[in-house]
N, C-alpha and C. Protein backbone atom coordinates (compact mmCIF):
# COMPACT_ATOMS: atom_id res chain seq x y z
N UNK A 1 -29.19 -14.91 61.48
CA UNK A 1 -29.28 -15.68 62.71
C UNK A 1 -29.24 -14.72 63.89
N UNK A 2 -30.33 -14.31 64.90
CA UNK A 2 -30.33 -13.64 65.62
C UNK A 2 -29.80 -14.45 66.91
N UNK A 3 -28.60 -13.78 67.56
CA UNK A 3 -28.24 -14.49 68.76
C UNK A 3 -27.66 -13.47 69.34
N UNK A 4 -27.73 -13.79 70.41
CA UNK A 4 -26.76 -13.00 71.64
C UNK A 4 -25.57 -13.23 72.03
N UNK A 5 -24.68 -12.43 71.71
CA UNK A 5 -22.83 -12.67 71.26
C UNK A 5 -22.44 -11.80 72.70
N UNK A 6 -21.03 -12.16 73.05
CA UNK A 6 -20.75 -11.42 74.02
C UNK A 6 -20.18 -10.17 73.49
N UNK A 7 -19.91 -9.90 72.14
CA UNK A 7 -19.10 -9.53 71.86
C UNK A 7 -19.95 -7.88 70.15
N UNK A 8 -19.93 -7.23 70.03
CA UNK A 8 -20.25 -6.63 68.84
C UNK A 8 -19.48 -6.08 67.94
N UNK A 9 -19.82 -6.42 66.74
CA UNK A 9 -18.71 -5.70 65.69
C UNK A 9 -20.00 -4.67 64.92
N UNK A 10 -19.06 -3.43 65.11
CA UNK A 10 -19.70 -2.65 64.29
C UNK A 10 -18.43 -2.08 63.53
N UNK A 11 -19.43 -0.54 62.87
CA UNK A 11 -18.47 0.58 61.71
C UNK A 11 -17.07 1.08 62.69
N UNK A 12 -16.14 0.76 62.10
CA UNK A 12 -14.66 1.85 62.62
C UNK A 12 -15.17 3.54 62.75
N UNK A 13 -14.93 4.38 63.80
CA UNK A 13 -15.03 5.82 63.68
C UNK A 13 -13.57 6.51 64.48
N UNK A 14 -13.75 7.51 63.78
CA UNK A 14 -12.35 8.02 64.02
C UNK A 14 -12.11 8.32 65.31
N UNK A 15 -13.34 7.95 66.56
CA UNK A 15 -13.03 8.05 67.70
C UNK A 15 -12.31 6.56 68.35
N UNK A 16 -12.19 5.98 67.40
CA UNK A 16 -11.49 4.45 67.66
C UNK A 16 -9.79 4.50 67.24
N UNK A 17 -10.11 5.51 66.45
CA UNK A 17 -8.25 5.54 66.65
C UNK A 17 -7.12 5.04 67.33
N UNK A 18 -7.13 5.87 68.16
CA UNK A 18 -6.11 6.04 69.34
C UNK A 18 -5.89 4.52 69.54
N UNK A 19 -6.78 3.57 69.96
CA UNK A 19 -6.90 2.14 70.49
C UNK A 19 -6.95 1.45 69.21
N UNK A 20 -7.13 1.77 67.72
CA UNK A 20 -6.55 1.04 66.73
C UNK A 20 -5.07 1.09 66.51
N UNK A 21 -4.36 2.33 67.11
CA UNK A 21 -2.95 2.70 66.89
C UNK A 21 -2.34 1.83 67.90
N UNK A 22 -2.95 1.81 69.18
CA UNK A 22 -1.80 0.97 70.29
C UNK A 22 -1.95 -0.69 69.52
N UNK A 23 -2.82 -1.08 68.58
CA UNK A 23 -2.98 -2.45 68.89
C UNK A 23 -1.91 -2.30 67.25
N UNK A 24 -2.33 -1.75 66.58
CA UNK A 24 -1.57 -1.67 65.04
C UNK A 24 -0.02 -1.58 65.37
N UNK A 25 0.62 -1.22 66.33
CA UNK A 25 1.82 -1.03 66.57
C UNK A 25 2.63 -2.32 67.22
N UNK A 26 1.48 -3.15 68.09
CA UNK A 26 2.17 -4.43 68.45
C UNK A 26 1.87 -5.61 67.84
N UNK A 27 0.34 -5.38 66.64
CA UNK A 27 0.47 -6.47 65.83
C UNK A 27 1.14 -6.59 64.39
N UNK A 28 1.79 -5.72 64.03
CA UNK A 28 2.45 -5.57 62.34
C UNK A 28 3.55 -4.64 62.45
N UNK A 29 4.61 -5.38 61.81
CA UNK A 29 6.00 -5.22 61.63
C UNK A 29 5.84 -3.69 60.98
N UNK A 30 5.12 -3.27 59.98
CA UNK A 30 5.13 -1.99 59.09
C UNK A 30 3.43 -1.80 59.27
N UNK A 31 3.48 -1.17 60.81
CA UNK A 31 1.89 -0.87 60.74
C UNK A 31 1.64 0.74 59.82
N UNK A 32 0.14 0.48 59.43
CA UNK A 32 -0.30 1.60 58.93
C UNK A 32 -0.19 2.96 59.88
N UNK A 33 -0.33 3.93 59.45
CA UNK A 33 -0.70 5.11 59.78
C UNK A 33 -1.88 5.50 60.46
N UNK A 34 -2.06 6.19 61.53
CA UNK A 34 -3.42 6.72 61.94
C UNK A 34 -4.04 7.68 60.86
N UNK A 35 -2.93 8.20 59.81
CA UNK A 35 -3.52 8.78 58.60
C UNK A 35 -3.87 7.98 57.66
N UNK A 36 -3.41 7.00 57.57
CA UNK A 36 -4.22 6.24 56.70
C UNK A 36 -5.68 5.58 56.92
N UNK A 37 -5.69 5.19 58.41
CA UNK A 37 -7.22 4.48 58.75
C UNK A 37 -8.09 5.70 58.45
N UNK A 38 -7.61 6.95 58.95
CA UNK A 38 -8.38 8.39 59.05
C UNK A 38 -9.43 8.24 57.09
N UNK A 39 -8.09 8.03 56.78
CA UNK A 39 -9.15 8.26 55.16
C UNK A 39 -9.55 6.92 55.26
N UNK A 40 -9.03 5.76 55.25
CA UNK A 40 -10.62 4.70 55.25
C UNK A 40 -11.67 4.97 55.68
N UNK A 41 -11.83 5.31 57.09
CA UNK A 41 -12.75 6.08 57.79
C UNK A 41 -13.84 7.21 56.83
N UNK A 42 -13.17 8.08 56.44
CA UNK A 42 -13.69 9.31 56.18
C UNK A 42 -13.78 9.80 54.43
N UNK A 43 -12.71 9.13 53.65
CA UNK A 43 -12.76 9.12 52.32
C UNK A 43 -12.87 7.96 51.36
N UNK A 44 -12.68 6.90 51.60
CA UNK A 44 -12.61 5.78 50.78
C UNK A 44 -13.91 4.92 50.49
N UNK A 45 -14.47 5.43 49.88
CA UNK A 45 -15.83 5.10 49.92
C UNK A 45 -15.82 3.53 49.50
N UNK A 46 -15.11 2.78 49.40
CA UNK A 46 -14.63 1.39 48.60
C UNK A 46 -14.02 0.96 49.75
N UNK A 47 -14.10 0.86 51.33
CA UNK A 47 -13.61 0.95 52.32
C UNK A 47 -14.82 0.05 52.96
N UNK A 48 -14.24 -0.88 54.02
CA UNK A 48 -15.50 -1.04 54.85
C UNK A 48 -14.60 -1.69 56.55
N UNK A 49 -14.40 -0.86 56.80
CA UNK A 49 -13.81 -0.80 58.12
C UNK A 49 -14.80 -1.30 59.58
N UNK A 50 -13.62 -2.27 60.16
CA UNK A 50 -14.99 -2.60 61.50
C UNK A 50 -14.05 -2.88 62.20
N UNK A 51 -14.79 -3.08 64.02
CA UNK A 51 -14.33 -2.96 64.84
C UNK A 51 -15.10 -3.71 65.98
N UNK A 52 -14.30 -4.88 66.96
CA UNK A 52 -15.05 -5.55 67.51
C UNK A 52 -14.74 -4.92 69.03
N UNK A 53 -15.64 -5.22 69.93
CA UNK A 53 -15.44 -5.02 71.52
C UNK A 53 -16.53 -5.47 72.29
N UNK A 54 -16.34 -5.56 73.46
CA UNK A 54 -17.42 -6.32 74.44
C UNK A 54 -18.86 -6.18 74.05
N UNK A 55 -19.85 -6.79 74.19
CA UNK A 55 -21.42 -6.19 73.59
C UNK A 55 -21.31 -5.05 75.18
N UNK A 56 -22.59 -4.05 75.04
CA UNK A 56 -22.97 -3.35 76.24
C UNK A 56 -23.72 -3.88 76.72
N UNK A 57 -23.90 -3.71 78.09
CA UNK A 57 -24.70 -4.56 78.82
C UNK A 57 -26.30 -4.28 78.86
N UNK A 58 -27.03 -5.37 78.82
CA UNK A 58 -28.45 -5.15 78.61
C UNK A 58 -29.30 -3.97 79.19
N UNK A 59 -28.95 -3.95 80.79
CA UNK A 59 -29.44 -2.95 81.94
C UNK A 59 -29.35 -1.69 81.20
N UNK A 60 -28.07 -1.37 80.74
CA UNK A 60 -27.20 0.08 80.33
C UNK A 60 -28.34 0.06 79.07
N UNK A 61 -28.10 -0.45 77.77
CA UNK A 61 -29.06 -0.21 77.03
C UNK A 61 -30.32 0.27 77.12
N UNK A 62 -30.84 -0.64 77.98
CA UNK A 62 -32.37 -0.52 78.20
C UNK A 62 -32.74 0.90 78.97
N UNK A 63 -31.62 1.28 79.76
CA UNK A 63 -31.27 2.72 80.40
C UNK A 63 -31.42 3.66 79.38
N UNK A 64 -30.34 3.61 78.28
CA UNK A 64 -30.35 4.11 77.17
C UNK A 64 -31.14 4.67 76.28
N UNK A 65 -32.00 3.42 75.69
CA UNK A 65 -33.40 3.43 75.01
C UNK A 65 -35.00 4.10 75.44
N UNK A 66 -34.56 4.47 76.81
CA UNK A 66 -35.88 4.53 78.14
C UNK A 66 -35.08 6.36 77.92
N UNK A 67 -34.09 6.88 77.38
CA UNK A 67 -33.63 8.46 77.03
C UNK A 67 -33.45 8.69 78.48
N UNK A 68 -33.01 7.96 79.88
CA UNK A 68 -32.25 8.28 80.55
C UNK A 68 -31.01 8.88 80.76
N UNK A 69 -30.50 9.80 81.55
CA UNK A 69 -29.12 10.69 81.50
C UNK A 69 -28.49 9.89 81.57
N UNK A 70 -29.22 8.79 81.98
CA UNK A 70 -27.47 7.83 82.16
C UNK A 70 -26.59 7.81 80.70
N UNK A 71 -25.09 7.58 80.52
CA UNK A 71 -24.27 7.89 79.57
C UNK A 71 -23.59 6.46 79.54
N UNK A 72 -23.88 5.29 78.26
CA UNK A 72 -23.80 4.29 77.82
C UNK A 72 -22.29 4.43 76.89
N UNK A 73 -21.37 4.22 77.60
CA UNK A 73 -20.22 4.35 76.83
C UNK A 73 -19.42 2.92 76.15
N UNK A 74 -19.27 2.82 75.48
CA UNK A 74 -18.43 1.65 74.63
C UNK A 74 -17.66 0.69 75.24
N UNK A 75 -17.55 -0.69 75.30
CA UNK A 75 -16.52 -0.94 75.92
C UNK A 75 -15.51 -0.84 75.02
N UNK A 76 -14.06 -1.64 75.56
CA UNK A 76 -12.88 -1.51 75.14
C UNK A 76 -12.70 -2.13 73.57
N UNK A 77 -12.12 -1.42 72.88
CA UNK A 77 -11.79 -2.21 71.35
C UNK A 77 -11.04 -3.20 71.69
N UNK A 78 -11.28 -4.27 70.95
CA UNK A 78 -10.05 -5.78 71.15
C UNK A 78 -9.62 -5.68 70.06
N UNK A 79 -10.51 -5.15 68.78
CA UNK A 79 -9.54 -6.44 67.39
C UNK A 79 -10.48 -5.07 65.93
N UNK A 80 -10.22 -5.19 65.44
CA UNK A 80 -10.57 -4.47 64.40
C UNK A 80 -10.17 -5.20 62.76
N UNK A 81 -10.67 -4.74 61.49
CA UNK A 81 -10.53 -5.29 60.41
C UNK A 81 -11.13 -4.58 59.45
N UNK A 82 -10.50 -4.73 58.02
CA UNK A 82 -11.07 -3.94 56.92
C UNK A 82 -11.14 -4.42 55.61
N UNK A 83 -11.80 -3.94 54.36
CA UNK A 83 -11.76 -4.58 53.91
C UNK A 83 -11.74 -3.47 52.16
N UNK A 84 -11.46 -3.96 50.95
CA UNK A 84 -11.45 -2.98 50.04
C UNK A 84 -12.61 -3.60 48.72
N UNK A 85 -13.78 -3.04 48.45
CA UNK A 85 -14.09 -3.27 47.10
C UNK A 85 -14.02 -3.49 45.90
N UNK A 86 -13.04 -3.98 45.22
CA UNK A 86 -12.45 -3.98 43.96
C UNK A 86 -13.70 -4.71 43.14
N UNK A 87 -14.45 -3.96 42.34
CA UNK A 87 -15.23 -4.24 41.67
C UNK A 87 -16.30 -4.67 42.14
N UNK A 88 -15.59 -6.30 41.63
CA UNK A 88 -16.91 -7.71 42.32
C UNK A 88 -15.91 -8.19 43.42
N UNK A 89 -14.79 -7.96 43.45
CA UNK A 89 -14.06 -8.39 44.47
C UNK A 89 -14.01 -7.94 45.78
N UNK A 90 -13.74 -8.53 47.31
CA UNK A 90 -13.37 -8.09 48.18
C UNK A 90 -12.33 -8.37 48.41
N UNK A 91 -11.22 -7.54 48.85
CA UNK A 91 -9.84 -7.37 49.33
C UNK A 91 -9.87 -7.40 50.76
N UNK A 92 -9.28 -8.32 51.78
CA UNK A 92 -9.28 -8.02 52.96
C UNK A 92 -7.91 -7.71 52.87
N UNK A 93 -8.07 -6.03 53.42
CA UNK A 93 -6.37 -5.31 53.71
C UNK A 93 -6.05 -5.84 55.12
N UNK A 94 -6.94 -5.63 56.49
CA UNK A 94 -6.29 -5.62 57.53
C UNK A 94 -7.72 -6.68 58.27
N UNK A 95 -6.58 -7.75 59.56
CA UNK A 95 -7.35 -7.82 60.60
C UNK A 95 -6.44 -7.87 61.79
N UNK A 96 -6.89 -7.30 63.15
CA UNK A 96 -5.86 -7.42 64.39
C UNK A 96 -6.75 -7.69 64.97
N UNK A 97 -6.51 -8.33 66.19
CA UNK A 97 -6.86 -8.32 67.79
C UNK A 97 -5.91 -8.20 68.78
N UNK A 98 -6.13 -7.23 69.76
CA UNK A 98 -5.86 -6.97 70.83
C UNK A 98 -4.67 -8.26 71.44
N UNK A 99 -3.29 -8.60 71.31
CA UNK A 99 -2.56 -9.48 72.06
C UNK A 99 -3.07 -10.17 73.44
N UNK A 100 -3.73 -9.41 73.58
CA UNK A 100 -3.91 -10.10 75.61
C UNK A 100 -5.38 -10.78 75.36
N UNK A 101 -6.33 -10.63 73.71
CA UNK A 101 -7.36 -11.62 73.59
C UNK A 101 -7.36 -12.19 72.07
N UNK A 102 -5.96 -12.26 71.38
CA UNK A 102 -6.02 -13.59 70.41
C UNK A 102 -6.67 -14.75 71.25
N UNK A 103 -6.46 -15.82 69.64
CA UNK A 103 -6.93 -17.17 70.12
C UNK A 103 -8.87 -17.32 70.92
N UNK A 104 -9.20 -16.23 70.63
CA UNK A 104 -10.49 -16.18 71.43
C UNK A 104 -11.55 -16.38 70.12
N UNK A 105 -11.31 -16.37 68.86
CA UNK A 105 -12.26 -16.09 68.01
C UNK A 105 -12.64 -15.33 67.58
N UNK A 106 -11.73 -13.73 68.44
CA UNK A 106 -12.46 -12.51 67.55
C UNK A 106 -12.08 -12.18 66.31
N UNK A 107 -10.85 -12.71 65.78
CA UNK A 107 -10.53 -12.87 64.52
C UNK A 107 -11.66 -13.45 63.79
N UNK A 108 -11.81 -14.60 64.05
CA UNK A 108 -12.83 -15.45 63.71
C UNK A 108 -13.88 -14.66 62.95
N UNK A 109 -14.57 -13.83 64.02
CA UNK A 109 -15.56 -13.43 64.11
C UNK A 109 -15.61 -11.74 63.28
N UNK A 110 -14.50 -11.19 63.15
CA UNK A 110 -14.38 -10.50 62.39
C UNK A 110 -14.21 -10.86 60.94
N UNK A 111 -13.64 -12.07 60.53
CA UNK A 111 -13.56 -12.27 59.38
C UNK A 111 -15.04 -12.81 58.93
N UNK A 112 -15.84 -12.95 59.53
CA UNK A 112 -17.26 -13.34 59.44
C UNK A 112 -17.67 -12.54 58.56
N UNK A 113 -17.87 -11.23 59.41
CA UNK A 113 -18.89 -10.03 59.33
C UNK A 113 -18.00 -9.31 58.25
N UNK A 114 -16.54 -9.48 57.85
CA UNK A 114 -16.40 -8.95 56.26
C UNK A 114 -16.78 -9.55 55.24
N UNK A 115 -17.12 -10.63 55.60
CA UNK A 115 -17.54 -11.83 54.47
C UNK A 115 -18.75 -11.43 54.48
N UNK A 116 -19.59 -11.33 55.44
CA UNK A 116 -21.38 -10.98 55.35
C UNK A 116 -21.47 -9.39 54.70
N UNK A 117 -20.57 -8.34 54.80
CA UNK A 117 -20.34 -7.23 54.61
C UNK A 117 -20.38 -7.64 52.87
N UNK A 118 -19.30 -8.04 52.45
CA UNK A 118 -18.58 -8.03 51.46
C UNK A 118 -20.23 -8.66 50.58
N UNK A 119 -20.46 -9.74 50.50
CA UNK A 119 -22.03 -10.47 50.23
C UNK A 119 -22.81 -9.28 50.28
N UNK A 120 -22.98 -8.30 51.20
CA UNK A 120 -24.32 -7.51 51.27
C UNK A 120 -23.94 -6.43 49.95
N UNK A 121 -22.86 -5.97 49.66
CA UNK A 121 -22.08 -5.33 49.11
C UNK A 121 -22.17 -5.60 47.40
N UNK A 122 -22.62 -6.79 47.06
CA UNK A 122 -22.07 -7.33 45.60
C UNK A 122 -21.23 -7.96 45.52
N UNK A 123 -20.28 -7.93 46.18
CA UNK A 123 -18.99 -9.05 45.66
C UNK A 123 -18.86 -10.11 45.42
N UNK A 124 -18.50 -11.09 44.73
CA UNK A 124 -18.47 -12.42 44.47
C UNK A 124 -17.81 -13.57 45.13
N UNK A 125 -16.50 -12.74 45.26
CA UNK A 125 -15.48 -13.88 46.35
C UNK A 125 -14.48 -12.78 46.65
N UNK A 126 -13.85 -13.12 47.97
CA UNK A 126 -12.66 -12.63 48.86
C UNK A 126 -11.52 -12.91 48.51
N UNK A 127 -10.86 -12.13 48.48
CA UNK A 127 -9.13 -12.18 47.90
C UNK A 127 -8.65 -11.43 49.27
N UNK A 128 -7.10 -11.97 49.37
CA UNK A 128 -6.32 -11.52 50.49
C UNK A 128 -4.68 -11.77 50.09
N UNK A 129 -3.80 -10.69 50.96
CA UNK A 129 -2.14 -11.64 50.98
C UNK A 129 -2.18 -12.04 52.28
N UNK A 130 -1.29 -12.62 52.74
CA UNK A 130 -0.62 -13.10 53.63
C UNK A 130 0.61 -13.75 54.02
N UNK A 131 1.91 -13.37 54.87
CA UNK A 131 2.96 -13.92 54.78
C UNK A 131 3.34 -15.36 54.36
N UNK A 132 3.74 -15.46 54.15
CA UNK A 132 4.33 -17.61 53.77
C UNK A 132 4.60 -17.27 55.46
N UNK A 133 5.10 -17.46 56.32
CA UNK A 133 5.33 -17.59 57.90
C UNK A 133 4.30 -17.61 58.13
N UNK A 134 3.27 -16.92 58.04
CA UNK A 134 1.92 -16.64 59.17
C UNK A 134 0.87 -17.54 59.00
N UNK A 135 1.69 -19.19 59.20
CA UNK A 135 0.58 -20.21 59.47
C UNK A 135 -0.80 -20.12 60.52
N UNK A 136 -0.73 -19.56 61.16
CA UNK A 136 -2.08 -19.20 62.15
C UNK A 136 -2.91 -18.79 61.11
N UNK A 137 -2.68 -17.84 60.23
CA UNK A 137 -3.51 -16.69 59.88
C UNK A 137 -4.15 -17.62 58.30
N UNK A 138 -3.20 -18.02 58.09
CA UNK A 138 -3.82 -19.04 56.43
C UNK A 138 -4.67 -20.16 57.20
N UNK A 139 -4.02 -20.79 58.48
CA UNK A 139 -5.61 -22.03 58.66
C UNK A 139 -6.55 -21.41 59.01
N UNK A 140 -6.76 -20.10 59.40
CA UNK A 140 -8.01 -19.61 59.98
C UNK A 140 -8.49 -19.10 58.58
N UNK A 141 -7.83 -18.70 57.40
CA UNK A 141 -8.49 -18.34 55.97
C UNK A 141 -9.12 -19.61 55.84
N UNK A 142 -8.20 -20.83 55.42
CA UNK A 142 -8.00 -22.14 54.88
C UNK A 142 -9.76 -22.68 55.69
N UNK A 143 -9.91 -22.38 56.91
CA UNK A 143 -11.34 -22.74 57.01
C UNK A 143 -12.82 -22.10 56.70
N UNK A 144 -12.38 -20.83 56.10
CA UNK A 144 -13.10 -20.19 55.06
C UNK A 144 -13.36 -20.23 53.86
N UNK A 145 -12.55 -21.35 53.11
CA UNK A 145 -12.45 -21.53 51.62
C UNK A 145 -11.74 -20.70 51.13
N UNK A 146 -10.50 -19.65 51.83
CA UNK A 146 -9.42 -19.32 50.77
C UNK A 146 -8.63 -20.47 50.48
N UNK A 147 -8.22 -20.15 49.15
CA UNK A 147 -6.52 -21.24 49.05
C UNK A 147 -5.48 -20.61 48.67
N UNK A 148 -4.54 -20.52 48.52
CA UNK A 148 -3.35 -19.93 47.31
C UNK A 148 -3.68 -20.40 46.23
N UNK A 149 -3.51 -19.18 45.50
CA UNK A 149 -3.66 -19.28 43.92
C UNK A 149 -2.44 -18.48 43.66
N UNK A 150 -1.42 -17.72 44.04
CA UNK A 150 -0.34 -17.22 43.68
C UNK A 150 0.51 -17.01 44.78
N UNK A 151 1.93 -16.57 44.49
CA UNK A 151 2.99 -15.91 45.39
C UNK A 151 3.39 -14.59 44.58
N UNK A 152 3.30 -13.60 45.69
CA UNK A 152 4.00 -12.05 45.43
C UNK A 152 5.58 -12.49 45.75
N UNK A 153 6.22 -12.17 45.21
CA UNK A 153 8.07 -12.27 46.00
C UNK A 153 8.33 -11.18 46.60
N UNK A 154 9.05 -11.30 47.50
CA UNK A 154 9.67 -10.36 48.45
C UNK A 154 8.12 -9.27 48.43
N UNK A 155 7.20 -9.23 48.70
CA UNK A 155 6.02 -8.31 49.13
C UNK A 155 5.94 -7.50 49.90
N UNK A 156 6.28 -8.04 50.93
CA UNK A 156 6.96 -6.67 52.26
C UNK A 156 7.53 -6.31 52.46
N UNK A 157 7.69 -4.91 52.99
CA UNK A 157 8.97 -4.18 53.01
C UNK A 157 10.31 -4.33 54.01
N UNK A 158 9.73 -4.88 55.22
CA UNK A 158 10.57 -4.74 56.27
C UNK A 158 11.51 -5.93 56.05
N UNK A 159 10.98 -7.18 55.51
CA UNK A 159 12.20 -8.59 55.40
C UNK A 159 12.40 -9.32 54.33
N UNK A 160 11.50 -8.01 53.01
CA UNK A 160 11.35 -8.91 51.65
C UNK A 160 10.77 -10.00 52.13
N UNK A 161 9.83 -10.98 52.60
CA UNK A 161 9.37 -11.86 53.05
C UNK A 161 8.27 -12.20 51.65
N UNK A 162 8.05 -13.03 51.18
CA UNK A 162 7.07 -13.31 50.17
C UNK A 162 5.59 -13.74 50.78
N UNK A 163 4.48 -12.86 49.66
CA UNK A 163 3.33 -13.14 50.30
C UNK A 163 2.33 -14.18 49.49
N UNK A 164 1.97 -14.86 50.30
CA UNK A 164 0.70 -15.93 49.17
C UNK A 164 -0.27 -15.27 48.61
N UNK A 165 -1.10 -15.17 47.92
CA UNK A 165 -3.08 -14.69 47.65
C UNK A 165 -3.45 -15.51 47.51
N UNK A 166 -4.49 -15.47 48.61
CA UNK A 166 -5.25 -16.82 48.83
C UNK A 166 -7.08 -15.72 48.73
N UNK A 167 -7.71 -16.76 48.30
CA UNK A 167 -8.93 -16.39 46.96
C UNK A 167 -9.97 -17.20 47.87
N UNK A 168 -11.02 -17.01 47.56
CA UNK A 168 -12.52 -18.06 48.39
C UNK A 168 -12.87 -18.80 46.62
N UNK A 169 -14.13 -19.10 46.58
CA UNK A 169 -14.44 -19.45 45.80
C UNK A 169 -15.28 -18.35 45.73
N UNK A 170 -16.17 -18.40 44.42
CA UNK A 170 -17.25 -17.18 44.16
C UNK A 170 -18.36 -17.81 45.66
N UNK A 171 -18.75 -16.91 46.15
CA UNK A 171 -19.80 -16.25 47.41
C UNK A 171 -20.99 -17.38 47.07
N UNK A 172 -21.35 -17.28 45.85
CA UNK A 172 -22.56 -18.05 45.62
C UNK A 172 -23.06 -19.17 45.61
N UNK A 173 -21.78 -19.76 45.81
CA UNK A 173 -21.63 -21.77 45.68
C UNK A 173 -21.68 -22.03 46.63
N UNK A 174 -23.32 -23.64 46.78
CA UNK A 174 -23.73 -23.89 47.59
C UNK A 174 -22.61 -24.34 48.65
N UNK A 175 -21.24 -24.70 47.91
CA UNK A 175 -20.30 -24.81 49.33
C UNK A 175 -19.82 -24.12 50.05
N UNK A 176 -19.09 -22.54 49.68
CA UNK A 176 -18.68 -21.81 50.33
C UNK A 176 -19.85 -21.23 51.11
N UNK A 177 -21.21 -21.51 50.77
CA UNK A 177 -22.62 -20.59 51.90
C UNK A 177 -22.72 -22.00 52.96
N UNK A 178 -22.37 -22.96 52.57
CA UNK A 178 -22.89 -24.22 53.71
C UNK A 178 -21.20 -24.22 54.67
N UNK A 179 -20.23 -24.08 54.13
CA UNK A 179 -19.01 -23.67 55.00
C UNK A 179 -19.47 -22.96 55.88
N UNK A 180 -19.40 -21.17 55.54
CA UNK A 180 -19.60 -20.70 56.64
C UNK A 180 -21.09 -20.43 57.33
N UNK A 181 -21.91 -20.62 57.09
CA UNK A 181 -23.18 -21.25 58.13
C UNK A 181 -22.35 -22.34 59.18
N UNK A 182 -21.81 -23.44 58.49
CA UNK A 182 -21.53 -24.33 59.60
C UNK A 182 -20.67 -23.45 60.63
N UNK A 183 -19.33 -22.76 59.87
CA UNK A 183 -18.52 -22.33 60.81
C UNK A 183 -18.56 -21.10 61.83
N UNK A 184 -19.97 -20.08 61.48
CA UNK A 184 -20.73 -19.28 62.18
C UNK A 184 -21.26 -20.21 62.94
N UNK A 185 -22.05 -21.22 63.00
CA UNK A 185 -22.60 -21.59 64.33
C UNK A 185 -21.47 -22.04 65.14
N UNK A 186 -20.77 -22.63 64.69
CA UNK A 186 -19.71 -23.40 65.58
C UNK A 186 -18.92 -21.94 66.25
N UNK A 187 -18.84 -21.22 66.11
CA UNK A 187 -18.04 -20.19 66.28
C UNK A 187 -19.20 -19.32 67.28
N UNK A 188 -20.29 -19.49 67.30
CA UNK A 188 -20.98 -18.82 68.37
C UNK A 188 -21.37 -19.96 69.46
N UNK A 189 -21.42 -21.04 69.22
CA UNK A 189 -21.33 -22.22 70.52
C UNK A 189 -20.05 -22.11 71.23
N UNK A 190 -19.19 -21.54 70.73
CA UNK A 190 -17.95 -21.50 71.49
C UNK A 190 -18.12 -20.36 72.24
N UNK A 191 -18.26 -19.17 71.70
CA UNK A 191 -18.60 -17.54 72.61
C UNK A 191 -19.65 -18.43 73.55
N UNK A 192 -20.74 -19.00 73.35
CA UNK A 192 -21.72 -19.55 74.49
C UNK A 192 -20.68 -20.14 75.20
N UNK A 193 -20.09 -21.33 75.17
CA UNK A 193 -19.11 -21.88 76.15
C UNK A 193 -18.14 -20.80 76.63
N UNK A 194 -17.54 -20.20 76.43
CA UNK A 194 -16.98 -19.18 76.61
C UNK A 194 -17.66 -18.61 78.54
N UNK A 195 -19.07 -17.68 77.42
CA UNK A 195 -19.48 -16.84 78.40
C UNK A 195 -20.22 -17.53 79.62
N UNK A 196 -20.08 -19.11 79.43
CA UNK A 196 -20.81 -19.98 80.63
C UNK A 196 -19.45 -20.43 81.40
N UNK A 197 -18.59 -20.35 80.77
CA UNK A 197 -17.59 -20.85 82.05
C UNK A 197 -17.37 -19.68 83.24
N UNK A 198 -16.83 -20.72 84.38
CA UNK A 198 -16.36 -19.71 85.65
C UNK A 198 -15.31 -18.98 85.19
């Protein structure tokens, strides 16, 4: 579906660091390491790391493309996400956004493009944990077609807190492809409402 998003997710590069570390530190109790994203990044070939932020603006591009000096720099990272290959499986390890733009959909919208990732990839269906507390984060799975299919006990380190795994169905069933079609469009009529309000 070709559309015009306000917003682009592309590949994580290790020049995204720094601004994956400030956001990893205020969204997770036991955030990762900047050494650890470093090897997703750079060694984990079973890795598929991304990163969302403002689209660039048309003018600047077209500046760009035309091999003008002008210098087309990135906007700001909001939200980032990753994901692990296990076989036929996809593992989503991580997703954040930026505190000052939750609730906007870039979650949303990142969990999209690991799902379209994960599909381009081979995989069959998405597997994930997630806290038993972190009701936000299971209805935004829960409208993807994960469910719980198990509990880890005490899973995390910082409060023993127990984690669910919540599973999609296999990728290929005409329901989980008519889910998210529906919930990709609905999810870019909103960025349109979004970018039309005052």
């Amino acid at each position: 579906m070709a559309v015009d998003l306000p917003y682009v997710v592309e590949p994580m590069t290790l020049a995204d660091l720094g601004s994956i570390m400030e956001i990893e530190r205020v969204a997770f109790s036991t955030p990762w390491s900047a050494r650890a994203y470093r090897y997703e990044i750079t060694q984990n070939e079973h890795s598929i790391m991304l990163v969302v932020r403002p689209a660039v603006l048309a003018r600047s591009l077209v500046a760009k493309l035309r091999n003008r000096l002008e210098s087309v720099k990135p906007g700001p990272l909001l939200g980032y996400a990753g994901l692990w290959l296990l076989v036929d499986e996809a593992h989503i390890c991580t997703i954040a956004v930026h505190p000052e733009r939750r609730c906007q959909g870039l979650g949303e919208l990142l969990l999209i493009a690991l799902l379209d990732q994960a599909m381009e990839r081979g995989a069959r269906r998405g597997t994930l944990e997630v806290r038993v507390t972190n009701l936000a984060a299971q209805g935004l799975y829960r409208k993807y077609g994960f469910e719980i299919v198990s509990v880890r006990k005490r899973y995390y380190s910082d409060n023993g807190e127990d984690a669910y795994i919540m599973t999609t169905p296999p990728f290929d069933t005409a329901e989980f492809q008519s889910n998210l079609q529906q919930r990709r469009i609905q999810l870019y009529k909103r960025f349109r409402a979004q970018a039309a309000a005052p």
